[in-house]
N, C-alpha and C. Protein backbone atom coordinates (compact mmCIF):
# COMPACT_ATOMS: atom_id res chain seq x y z
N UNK A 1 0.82 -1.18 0.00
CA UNK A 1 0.00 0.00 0.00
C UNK A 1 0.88 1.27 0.00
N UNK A 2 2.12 0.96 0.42
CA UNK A 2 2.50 2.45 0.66
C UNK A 2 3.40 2.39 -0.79
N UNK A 3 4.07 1.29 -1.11
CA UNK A 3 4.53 1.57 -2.36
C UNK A 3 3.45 2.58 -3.55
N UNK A 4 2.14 1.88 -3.70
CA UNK A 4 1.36 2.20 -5.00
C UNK A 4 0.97 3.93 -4.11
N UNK A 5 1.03 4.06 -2.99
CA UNK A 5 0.93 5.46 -2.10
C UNK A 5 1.92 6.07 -3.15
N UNK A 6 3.12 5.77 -2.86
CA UNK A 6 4.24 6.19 -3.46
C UNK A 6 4.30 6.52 -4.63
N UNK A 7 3.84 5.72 -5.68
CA UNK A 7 4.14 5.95 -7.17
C UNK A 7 2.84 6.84 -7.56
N UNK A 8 1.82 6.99 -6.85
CA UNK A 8 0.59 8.08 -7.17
C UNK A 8 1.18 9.33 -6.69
N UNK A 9 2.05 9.20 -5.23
CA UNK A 9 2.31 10.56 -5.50
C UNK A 9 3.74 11.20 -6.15
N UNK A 10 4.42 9.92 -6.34
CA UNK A 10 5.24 10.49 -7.39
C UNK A 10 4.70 10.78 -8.84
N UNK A 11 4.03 10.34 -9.27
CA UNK A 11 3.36 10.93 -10.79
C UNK A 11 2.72 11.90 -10.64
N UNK A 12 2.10 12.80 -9.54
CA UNK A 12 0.96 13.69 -9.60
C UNK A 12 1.86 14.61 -9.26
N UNK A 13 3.42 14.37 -8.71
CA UNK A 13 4.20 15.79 -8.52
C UNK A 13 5.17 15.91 -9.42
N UNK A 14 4.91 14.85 -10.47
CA UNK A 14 5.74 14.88 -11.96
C UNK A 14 5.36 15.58 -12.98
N UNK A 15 3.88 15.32 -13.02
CA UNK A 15 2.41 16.12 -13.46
C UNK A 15 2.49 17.24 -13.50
N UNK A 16 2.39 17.61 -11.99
CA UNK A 16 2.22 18.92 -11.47
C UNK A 16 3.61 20.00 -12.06
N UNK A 17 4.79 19.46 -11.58
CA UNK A 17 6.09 20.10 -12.79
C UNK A 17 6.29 20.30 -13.85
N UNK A 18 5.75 19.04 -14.75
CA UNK A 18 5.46 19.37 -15.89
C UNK A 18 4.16 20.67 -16.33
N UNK A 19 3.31 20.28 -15.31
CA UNK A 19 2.15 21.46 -15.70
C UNK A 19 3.09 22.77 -15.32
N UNK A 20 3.66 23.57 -14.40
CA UNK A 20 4.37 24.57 -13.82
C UNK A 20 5.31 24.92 -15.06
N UNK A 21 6.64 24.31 -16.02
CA UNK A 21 7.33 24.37 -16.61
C UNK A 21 6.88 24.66 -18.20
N UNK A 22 5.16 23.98 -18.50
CA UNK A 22 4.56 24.19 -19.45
C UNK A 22 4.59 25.85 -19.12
N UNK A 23 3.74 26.01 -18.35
CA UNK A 23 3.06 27.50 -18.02
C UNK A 23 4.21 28.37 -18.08
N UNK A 24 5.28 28.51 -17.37
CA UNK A 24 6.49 29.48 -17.25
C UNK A 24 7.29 29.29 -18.70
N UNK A 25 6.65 28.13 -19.61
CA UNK A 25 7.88 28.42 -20.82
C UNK A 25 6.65 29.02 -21.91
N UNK A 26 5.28 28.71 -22.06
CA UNK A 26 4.06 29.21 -23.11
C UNK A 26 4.08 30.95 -22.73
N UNK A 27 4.86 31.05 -24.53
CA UNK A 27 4.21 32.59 -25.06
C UNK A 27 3.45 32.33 -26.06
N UNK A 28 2.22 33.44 -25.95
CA UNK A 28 1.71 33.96 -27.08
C UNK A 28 2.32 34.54 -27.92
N UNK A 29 2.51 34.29 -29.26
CA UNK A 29 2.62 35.17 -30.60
C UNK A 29 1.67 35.97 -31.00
N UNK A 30 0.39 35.52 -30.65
CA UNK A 30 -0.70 35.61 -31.67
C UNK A 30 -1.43 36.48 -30.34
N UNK A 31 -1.96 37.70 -31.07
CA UNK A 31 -2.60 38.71 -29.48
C UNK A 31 -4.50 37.96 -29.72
N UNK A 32 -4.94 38.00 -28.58
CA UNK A 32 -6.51 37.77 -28.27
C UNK A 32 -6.96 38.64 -29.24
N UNK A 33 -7.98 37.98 -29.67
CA UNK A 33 -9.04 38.72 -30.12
C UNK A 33 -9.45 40.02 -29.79
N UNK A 34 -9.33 41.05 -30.39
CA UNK A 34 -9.58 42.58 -30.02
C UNK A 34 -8.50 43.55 -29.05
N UNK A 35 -7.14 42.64 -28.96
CA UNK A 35 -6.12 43.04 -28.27
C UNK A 35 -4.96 42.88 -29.27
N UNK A 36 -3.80 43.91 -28.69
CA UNK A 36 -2.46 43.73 -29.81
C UNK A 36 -1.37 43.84 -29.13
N UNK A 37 -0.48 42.96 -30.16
CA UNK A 37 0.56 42.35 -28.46
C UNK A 37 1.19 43.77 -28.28
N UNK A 38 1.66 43.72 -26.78
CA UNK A 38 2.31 44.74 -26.85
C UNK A 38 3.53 44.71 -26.97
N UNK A 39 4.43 45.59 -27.78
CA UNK A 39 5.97 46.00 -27.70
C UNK A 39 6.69 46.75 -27.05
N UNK A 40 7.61 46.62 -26.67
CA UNK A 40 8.70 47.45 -25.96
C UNK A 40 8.39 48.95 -26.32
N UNK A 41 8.90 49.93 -25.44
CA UNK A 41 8.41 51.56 -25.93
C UNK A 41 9.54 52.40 -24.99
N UNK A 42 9.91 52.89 -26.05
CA UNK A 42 10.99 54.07 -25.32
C UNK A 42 10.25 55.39 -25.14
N UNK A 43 10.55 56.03 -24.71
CA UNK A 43 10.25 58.05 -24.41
C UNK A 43 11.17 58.81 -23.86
N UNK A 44 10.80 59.52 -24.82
CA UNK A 44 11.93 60.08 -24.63
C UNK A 44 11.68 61.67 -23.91
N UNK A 45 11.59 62.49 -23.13
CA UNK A 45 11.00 63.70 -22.76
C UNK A 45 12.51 64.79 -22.94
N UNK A 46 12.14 65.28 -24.21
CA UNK A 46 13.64 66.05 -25.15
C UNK A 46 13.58 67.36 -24.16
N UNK A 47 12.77 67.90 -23.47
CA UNK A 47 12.66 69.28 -22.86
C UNK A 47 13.96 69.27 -21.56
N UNK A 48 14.09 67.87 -20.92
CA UNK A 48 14.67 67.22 -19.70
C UNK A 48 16.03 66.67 -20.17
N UNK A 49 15.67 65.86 -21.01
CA UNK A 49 16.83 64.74 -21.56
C UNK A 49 17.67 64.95 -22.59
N UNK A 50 17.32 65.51 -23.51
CA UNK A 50 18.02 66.48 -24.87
C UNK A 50 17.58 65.23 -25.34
N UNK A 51 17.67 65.32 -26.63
CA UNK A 51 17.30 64.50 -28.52
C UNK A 51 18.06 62.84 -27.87
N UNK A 52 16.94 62.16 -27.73
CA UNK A 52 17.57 60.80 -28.25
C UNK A 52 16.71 59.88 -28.64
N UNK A 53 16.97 58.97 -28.69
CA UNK A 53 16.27 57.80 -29.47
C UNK A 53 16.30 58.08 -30.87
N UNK A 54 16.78 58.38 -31.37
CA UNK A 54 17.12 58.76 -33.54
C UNK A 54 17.94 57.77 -33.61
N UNK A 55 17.63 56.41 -33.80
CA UNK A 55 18.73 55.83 -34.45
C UNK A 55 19.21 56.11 -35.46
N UNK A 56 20.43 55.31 -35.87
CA UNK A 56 21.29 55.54 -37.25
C UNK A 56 20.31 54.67 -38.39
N UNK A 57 19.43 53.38 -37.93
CA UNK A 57 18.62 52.97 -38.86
C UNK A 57 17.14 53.72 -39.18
N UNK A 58 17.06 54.62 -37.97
CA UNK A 58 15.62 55.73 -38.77
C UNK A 58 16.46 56.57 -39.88
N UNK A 59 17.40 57.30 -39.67
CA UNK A 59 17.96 58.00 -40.52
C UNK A 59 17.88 57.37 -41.65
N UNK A 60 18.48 56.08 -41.85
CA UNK A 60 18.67 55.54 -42.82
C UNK A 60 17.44 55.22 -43.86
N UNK A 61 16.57 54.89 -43.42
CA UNK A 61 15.06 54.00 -43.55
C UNK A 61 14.27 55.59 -43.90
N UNK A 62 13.19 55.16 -44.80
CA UNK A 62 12.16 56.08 -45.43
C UNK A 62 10.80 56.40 -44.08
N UNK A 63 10.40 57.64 -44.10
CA UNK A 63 10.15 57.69 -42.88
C UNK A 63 8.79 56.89 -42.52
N UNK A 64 8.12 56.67 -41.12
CA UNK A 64 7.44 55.80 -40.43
C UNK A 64 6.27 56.14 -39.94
N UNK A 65 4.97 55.20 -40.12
CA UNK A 65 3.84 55.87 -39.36
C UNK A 65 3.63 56.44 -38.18
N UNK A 66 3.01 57.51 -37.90
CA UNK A 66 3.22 58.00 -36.22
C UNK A 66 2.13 58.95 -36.02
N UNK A 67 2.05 59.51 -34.85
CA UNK A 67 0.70 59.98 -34.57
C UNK A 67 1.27 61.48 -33.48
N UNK A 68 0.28 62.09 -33.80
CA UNK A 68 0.86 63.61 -32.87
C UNK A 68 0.25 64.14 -32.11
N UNK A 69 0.29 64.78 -30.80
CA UNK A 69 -0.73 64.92 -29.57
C UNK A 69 -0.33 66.02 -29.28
N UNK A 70 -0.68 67.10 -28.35
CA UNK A 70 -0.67 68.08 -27.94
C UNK A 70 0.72 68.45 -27.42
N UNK A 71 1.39 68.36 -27.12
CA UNK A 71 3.32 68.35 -26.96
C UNK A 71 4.23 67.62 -27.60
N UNK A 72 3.98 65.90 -27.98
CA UNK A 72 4.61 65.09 -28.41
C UNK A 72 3.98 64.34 -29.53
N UNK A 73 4.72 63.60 -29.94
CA UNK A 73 4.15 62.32 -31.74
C UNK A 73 5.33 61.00 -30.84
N UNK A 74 5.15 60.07 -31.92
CA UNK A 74 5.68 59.22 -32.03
C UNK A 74 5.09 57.90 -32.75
N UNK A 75 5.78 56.93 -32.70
CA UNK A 75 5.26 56.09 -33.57
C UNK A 75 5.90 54.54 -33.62
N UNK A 76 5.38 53.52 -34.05
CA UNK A 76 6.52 52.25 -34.45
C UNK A 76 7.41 52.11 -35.32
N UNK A 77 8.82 51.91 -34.88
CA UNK A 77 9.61 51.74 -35.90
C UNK A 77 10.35 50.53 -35.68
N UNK A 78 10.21 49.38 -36.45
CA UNK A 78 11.29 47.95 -35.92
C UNK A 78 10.47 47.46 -34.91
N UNK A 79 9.25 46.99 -34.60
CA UNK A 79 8.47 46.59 -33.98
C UNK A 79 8.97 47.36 -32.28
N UNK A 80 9.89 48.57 -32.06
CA UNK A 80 9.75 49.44 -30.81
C UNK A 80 8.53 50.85 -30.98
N UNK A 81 7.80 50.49 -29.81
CA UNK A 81 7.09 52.27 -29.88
C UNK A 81 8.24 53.28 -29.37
N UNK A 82 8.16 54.35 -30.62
CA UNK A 82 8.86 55.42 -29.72
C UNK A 82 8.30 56.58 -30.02
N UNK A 83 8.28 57.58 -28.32
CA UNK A 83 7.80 58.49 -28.27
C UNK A 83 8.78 59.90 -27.93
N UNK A 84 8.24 60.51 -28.43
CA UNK A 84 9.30 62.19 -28.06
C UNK A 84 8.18 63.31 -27.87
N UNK A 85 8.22 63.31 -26.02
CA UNK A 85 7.41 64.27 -25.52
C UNK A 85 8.25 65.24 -25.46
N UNK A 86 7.67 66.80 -26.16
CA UNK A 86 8.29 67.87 -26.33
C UNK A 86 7.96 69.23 -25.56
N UNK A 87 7.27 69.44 -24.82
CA UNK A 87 6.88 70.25 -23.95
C UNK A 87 7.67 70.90 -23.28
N UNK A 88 8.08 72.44 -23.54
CA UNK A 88 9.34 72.64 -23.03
C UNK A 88 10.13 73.39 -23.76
N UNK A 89 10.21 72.07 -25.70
CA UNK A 89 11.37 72.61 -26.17
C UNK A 89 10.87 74.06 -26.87
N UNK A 90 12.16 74.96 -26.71
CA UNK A 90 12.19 75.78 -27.15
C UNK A 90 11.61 76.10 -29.35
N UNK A 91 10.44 76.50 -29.23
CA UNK A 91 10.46 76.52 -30.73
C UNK A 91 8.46 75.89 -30.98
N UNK A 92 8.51 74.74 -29.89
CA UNK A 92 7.44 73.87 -30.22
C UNK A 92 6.53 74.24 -29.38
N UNK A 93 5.23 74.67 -30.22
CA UNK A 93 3.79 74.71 -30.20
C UNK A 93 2.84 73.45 -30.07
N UNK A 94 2.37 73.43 -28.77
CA UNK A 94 1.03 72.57 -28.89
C UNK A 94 0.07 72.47 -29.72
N UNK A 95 -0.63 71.06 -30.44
CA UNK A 95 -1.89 71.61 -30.71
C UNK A 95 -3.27 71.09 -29.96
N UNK A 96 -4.15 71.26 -30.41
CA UNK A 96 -5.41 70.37 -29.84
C UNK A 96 -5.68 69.06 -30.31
N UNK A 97 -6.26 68.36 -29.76
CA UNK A 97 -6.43 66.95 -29.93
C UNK A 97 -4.88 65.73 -29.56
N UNK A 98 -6.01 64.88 -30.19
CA UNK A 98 -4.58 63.56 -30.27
C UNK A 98 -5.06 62.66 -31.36
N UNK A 99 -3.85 62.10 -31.29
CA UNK A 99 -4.35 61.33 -32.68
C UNK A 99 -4.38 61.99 -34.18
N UNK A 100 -3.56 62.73 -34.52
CA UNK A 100 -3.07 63.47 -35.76
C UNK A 100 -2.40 62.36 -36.52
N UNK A 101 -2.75 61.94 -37.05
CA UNK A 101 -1.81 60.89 -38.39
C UNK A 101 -0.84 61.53 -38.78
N UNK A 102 0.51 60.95 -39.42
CA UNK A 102 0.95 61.62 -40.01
C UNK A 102 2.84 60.57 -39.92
N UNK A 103 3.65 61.43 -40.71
CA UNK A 103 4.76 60.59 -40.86
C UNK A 103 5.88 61.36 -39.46
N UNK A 104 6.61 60.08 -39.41
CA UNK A 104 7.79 60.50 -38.49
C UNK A 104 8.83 60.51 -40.00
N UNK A 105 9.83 61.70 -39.20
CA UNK A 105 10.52 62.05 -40.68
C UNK A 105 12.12 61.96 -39.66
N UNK A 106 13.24 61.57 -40.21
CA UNK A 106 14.47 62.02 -39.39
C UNK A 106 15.68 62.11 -41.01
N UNK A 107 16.63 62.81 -40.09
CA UNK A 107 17.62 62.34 -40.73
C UNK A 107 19.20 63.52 -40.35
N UNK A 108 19.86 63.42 -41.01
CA UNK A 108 21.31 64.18 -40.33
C UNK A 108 20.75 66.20 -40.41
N UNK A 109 21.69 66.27 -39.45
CA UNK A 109 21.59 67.94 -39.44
C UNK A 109 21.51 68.66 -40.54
N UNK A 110 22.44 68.56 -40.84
CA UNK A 110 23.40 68.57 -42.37
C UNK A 110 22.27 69.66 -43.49
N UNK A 111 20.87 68.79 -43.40
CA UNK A 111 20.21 69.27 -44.09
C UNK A 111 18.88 69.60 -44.02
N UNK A 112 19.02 69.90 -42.48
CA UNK A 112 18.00 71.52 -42.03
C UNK A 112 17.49 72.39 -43.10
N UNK A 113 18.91 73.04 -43.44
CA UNK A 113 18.15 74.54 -43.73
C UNK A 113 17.77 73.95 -45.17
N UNK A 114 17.85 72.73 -45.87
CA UNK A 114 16.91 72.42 -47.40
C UNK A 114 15.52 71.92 -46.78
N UNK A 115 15.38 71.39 -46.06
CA UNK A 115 14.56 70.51 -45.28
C UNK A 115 13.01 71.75 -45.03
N UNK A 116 14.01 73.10 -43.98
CA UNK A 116 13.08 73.86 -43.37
C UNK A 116 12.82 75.24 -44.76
N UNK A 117 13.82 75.49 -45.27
CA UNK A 117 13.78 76.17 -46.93
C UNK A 117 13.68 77.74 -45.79
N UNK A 118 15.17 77.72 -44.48
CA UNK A 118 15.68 78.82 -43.91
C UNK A 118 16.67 78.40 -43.18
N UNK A 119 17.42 79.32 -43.39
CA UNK A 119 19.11 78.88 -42.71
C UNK A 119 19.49 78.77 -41.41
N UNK A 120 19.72 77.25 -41.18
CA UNK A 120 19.66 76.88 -39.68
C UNK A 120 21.53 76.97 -39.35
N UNK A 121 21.79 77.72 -38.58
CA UNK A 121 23.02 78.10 -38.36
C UNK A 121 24.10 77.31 -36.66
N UNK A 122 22.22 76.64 -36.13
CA UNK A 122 23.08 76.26 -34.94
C UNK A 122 22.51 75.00 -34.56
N UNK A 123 22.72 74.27 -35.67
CA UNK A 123 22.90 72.72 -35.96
C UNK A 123 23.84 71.99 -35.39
N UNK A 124 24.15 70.68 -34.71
CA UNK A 124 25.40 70.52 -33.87
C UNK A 124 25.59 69.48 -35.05
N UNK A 125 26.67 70.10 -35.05
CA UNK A 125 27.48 69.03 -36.64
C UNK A 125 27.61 67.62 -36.08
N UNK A 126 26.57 66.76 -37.22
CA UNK A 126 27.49 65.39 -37.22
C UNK A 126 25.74 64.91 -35.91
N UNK A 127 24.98 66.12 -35.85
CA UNK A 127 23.62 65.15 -35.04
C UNK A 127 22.96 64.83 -36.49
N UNK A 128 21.38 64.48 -35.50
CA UNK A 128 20.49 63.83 -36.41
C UNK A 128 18.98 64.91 -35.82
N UNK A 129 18.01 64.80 -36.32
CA UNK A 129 16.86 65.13 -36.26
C UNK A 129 15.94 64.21 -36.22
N UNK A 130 14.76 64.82 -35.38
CA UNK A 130 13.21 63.96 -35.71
C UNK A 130 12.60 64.82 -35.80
N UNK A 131 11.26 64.18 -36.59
CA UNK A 131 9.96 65.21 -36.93
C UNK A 131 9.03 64.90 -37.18
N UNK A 132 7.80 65.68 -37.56
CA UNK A 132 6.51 64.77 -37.57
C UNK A 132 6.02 65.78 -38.78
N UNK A 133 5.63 65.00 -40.14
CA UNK A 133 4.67 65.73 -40.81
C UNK A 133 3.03 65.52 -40.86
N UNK A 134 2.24 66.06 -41.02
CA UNK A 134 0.72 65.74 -41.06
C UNK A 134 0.66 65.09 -42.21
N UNK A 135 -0.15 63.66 -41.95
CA UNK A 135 -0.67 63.75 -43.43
C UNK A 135 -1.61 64.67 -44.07
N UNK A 136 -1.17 64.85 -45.59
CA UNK A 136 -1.79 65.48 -46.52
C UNK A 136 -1.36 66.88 -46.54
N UNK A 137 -0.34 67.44 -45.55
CA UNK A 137 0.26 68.42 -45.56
C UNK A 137 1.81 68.97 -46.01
N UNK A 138 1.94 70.01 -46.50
CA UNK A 138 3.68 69.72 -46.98
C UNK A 138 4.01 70.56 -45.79
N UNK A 139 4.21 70.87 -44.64
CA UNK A 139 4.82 71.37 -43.38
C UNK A 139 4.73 70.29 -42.55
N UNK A 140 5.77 70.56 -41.81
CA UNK A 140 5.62 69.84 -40.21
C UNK A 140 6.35 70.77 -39.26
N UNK A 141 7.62 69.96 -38.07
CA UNK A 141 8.62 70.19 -37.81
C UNK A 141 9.42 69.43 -37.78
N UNK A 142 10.65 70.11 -37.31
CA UNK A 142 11.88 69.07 -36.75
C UNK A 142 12.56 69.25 -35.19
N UNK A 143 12.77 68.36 -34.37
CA UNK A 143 13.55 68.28 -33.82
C UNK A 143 14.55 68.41 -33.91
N UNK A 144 15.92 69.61 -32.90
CA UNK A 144 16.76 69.17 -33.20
C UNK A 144 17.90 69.60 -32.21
N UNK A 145 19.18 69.39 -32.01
CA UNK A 145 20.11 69.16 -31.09
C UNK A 145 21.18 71.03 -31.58
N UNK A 146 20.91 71.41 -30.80
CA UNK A 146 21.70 73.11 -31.13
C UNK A 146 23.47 72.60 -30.31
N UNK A 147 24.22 73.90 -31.26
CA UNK A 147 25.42 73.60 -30.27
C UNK A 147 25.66 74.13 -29.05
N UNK A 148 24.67 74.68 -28.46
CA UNK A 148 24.73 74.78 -27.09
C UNK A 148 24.36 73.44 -26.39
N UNK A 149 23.96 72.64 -27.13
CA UNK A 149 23.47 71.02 -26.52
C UNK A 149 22.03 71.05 -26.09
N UNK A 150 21.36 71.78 -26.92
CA UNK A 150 19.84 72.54 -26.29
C UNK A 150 18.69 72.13 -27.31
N UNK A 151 17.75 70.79 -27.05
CA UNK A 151 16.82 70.81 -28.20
C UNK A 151 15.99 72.05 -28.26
N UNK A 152 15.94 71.90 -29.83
CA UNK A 152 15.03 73.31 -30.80
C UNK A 152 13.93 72.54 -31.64
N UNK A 153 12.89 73.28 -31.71
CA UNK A 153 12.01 72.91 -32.14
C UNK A 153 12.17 74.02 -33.88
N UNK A 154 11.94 73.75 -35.08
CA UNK A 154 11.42 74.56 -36.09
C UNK A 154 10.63 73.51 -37.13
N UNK A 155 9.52 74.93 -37.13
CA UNK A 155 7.96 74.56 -37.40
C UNK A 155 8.50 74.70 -39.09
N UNK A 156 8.30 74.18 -40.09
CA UNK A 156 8.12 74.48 -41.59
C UNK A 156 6.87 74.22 -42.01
């Protein structure tokens, strides 16, 4: 009796591990019905922190869907959300609402003043920019890194 004791409760705590090791190793790929998985998300608050998150592959890459809110935009790029709350920076205007469609735009300093079509003189050589255009609009702005080390906002 105590043997077959034995081997019931050795299988039901073999069971039970196996059930525990299932559970701690099962991911979803696939999000529930009416839910979407979520991804990693940077923010960046440029007013506090100065310009970051511009990778060298946004620069590179044609620009990305994103959305614009009353201080900040942002958007997915490479399955990361990234956001750049701007409140603060010198240059940038709020607007109303949220949820503005529109493109995230980046790319080297370099070419501001073709970009904004006025001569940006205090560009920190060798940064990068971000920006947000509306769709259906030819203006936006840009983010960008001054050589005082000071994000600037200019509206085009």
């Amino acid at each position: 009796m105590n043997r077959s004791f034995s081997k019931i409760r050795h299988i039901q705590e073999s069971n039970l591990r196996l059930e525990k090791r299932m559970l701690s190793e099962q991911v979803s790929t696939t999000p529930i019905s009416g839910q979407t998985e979520q991804s990693e998300s940077m923010t960046n608050n440029v007013a506090k922190e100065g310009l970051k998150n511009v990778t060298p592959q946004m620069v590179e890459s044609p620009p990305f869907d994103g959305e614009r809110w009353a201080y900040g935009f942002g958007g997915e790029f490479n399955g990361i959300g990234y956001s750049w709350e701007c409140n603060g920076v010198e240059g940038m205007g709020g607007v109303r609402g949220i949820g503005i469609k529109g493109k995230i735009i980046s790319d080297k300093n370099e070419i501001l003043s073709q970009l904004t079509k006025e001569e940006v003189t205090d560009a920190q050589k060798g940064g990068n920019f971000i920006g947000f255009v509306e769709n259906g609009t030819r203006g936006g702005f840009v983010i960008y890194t001054t050589t005082s080390n000071k994000p600037k906002c200019i509206n085009y």
